[in-house]
Protein backbone atom coordinates (compact mmCIF):
# COMPACT_ATOMS: atom_id res chain seq x y z
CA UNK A 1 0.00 0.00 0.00
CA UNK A 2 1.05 3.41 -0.93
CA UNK A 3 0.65 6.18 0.94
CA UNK A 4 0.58 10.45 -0.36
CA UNK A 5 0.01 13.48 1.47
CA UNK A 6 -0.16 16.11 -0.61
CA UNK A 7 0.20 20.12 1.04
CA UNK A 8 -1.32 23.19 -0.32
CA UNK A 9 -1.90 26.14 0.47
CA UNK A 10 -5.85 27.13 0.33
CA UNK A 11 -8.24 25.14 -2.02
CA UNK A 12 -7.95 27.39 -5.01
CA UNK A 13 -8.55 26.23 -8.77
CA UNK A 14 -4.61 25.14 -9.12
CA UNK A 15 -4.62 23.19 -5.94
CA UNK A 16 -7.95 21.38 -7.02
CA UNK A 17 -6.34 20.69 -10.80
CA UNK A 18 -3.25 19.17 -8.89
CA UNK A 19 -5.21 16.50 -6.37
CA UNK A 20 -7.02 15.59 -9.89
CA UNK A 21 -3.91 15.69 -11.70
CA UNK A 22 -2.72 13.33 -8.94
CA UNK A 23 -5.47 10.92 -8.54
CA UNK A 24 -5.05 9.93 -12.41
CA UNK A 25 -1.32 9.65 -12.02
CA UNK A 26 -1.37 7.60 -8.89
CA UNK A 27 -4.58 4.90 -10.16
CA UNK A 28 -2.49 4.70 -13.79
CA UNK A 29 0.64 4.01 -11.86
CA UNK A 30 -0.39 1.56 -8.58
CA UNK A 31 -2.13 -1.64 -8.97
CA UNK A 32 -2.25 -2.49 -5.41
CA UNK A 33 -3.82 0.46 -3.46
CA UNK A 34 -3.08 3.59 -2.22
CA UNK A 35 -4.15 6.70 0.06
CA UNK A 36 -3.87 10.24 -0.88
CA UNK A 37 -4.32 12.50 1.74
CA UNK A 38 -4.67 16.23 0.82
CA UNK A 39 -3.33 18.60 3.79
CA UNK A 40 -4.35 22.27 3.35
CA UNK A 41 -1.64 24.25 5.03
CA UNK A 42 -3.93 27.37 5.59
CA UNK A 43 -6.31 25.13 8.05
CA UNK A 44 -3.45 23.32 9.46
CA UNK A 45 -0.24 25.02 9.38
CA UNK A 46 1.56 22.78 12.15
CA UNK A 47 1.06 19.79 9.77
CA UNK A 48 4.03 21.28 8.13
CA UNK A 49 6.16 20.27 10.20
CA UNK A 50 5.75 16.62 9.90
CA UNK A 51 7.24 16.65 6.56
CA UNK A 52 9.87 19.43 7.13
CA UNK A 53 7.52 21.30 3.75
CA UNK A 54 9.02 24.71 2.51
CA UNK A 55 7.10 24.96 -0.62
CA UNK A 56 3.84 24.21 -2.06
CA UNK A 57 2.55 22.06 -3.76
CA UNK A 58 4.52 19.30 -2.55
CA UNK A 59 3.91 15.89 -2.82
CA UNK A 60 5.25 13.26 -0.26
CA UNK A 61 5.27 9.79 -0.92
CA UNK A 62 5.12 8.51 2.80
CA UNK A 63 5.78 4.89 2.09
CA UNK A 64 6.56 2.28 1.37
CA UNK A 65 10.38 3.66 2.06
CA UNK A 66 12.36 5.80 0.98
CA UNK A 67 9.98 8.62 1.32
CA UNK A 68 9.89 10.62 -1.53
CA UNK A 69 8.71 14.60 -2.44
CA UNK A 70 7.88 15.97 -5.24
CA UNK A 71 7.52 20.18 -5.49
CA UNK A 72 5.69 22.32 -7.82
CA UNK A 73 4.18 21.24 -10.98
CA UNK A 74 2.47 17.90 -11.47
CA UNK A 75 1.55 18.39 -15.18
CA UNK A 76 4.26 15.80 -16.63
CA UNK A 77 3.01 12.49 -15.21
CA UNK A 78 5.70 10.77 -16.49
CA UNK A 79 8.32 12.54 -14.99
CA UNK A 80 5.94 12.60 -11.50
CA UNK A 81 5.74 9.05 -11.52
CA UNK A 82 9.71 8.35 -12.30
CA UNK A 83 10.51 10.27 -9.09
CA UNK A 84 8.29 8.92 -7.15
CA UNK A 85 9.44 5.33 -7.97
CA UNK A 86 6.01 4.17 -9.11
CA UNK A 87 5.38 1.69 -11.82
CA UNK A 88 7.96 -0.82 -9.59
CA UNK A 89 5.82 -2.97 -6.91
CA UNK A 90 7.35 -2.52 -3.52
């Protein structure tokens, strides 16, 4: 099982295209389950921390290990999926 939190800041029109933008990258790319959690940094701005995030949006795969991150734009899916590691089974 894989597991995503992604953080943003506010649930604007960008943020929204990016969790959708996600959602089709991460069911093309993982057979066997995962869990995307969307953290909006505006509500919770503590949950920062957890991840150590500077930036948004940024992407953390959580697990399996290693933990991954991915900043900024999600457009390429490709390229999103290739640093994330996905497409391998863990």
């Amino acid at each position: 099982m894989y597991e995503f939190r992604l953080y943003v800041v506010g649930r604007t029109p960008r943020s929204e295209k990016a969790v959708e933008t996600l959602k089709a990258i991460l069911s093309h790319s993982i057979r066997n389950g995962h869990d995307l959690e969307v953290i909006d940094l505006m509500a919770n701005p503590d949950e920062a921390e957890r991840d150590g995030i500077i930036a948004t949006p940024t992407l953390v795969k959580a697990s399996p290990p290693p933990v991954r991150k991915v900043i900024g734009d999600f457009s390429n899916a490709e390229k999103v999926a290739k640093i994330l590691g996905l497409g391998e089974e863990p």
